[in-house]
Protein backbone atom coordinates (compact mmCIF):
# COMPACT_ATOMS: atom_id res chain seq x y z
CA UNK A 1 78.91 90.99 84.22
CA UNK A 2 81.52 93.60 82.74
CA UNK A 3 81.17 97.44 83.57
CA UNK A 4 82.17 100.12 81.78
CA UNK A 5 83.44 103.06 82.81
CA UNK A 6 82.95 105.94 80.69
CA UNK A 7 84.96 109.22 81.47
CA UNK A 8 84.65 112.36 79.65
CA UNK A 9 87.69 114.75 79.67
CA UNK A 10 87.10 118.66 78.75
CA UNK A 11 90.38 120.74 77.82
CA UNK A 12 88.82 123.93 78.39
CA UNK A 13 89.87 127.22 77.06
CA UNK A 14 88.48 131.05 75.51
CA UNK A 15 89.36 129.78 72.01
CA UNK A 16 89.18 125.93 71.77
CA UNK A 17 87.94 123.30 73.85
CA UNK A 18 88.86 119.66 73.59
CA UNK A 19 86.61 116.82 74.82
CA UNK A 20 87.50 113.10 74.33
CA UNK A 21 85.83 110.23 75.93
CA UNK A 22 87.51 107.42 77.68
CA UNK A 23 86.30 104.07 78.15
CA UNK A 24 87.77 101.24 80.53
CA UNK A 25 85.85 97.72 80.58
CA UNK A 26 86.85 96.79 84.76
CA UNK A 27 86.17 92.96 83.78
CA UNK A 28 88.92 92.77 81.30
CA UNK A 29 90.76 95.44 82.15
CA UNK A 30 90.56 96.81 78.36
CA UNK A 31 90.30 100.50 76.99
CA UNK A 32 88.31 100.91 74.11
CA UNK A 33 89.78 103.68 71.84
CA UNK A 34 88.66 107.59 72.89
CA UNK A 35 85.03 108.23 71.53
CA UNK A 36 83.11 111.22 70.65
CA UNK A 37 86.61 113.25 70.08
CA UNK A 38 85.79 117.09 69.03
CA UNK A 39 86.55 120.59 69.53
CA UNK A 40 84.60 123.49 70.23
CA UNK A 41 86.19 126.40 68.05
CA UNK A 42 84.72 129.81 69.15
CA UNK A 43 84.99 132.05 66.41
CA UNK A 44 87.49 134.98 66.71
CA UNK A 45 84.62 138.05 66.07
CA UNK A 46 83.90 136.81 69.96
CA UNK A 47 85.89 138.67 72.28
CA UNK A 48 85.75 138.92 76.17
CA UNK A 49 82.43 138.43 77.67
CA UNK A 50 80.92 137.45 74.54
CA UNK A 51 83.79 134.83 73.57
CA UNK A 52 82.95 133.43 77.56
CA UNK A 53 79.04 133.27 76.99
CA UNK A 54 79.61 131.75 73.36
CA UNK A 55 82.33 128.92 74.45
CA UNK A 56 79.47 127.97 77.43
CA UNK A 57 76.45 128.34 74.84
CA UNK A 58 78.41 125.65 72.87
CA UNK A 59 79.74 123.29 76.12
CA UNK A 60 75.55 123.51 76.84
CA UNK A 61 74.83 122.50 73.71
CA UNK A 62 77.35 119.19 73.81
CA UNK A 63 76.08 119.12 77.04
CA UNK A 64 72.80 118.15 75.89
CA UNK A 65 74.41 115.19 73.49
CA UNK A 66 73.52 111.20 74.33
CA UNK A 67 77.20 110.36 73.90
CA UNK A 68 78.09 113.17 76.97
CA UNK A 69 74.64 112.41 79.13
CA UNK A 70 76.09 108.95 79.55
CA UNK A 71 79.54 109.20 80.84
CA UNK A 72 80.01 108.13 85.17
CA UNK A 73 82.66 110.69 85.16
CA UNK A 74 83.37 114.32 83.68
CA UNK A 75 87.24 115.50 84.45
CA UNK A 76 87.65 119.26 83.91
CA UNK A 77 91.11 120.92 83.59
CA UNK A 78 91.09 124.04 86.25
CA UNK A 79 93.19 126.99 84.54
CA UNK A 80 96.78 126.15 84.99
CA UNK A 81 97.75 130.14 85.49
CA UNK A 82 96.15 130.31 88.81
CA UNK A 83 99.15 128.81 90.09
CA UNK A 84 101.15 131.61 88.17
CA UNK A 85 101.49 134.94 89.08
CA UNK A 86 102.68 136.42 85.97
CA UNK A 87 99.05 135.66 84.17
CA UNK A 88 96.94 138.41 83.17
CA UNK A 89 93.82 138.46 85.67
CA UNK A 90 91.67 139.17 83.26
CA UNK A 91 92.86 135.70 81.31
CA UNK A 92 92.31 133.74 84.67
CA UNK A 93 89.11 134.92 85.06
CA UNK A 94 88.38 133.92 81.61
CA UNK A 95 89.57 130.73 81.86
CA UNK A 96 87.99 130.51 85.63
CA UNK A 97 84.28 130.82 83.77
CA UNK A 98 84.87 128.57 81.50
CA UNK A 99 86.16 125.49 83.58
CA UNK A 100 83.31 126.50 86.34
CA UNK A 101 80.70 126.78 83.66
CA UNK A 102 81.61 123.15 82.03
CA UNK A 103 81.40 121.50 85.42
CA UNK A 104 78.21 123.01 86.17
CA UNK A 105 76.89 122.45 82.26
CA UNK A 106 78.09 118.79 82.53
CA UNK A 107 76.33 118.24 86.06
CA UNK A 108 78.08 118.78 89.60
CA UNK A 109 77.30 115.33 90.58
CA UNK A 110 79.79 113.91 88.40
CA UNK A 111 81.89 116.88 87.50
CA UNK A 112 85.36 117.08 88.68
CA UNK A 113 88.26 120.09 88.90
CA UNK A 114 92.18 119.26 88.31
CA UNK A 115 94.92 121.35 88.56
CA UNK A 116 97.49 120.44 85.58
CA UNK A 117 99.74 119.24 87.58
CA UNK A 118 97.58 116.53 89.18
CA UNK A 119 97.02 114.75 85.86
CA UNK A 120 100.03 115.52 83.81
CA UNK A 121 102.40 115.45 87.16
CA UNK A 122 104.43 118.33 85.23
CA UNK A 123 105.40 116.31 82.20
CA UNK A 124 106.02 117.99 79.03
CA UNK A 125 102.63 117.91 76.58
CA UNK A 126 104.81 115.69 74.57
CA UNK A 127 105.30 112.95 76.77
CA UNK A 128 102.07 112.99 78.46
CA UNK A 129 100.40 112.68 74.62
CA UNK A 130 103.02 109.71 73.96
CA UNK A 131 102.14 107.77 76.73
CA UNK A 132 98.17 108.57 75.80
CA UNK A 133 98.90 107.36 72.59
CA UNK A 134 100.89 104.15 73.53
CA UNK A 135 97.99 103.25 75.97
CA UNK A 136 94.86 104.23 73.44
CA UNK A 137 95.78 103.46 70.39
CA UNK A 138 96.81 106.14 67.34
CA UNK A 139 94.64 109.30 67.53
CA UNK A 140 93.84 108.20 63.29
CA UNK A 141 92.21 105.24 64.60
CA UNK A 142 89.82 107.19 67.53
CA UNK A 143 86.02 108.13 67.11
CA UNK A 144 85.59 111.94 66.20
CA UNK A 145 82.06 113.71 66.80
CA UNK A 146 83.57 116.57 64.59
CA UNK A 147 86.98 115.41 62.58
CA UNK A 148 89.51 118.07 63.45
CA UNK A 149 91.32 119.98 60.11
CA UNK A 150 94.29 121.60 61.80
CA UNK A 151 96.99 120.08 64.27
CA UNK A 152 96.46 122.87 66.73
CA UNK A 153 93.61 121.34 67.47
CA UNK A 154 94.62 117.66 68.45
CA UNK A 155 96.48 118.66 71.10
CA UNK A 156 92.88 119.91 73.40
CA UNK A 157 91.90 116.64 72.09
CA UNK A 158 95.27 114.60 73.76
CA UNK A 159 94.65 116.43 76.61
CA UNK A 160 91.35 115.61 77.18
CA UNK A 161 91.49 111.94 76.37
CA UNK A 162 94.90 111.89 78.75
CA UNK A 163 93.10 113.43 81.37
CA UNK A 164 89.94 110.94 81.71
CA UNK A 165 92.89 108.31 80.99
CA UNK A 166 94.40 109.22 84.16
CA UNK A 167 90.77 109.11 86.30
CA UNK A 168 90.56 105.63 85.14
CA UNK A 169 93.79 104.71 86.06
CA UNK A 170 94.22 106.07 89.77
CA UNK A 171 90.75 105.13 90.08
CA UNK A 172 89.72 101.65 88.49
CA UNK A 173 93.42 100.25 86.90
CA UNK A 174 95.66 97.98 89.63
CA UNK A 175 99.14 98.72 88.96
């Protein structure tokens, strides 16, 4: 009997959050290509506490999907500029709610916080997504809940995908 490991990967942020789904088939040793791609756009007549309350009203709602219910494994991104000084506090603490409030949303059981720098072991965006890419398949070719319009917005959707890449990998892929 196969299993299949589903991970869901959450690029959060104030303004756009990517999500991506990852599946690895531990029989065969195959990844299927990244499911239920989207991003949650919060709308720029949001700001501060209401943009925070808004971007979690919407990770609730995709919360509540099938597609998200079903993953073993949710992998959120833990704001990169607590490890840098020269962020505004007020953008940390931003970014603090929302990464807290997904892994809540999306179930502490099976909820888990990275630093950047765990995931992407400080690679360059660029050669993280390339190595996503060369191991998923072209981004054309994955499953989109919500197609995205603009460029800006694949790259919450690489990093999402590349993160629940990397849970699969140290966790279920011999190298």
């Amino acid at each position: 009997m196969s299993e299949l490991v589903r991970v869901l990967g959450i690029d959060p942020s104030l303004r756009n959050t990517g999500m991506a789904v990852v599946s690895y088939n531990t029989e065969s040793g195959f990844f299927h290509k990244p499911s239920h791609c989207q991003v949650l756009v919060n709308p720029m007549k949001y700001k501060g506490t209401e943009a925070i309350l808004n971007m979690l009203d919407m990770i609730s709602e995709a919360s509540q999907e099938k597609c998200y219910q079903e993953v073993d494994v949710v992998i959120v991104e833990s704001p990169p500029a607590i490890f840098n000084k020269n962020f505004p506090a007020s953008t940390l603490a931003m970014l603090g709610h929302i990464s807290g409030g997904a892994v809540a949303l999306m179930g502490l059981s099976k909820s888990y916080l990275f630093k950047p720098t765990e995931w992407n072991k400080s690679r360059k965006k660029e050669v993280t997504h390339n190595r996503t890419i060369a191991d998923l398949g072209n981004v054309d070719e994955w499953q989109y809940n919500k197609r995205v319009k603009s460029e800006k917005y694949m790259e919450h959707i690489l990093d999402a995908a590349s993160m629940a890449l990397w849970w699969i990998k140290e966790n279920h892929v011999d190298e």
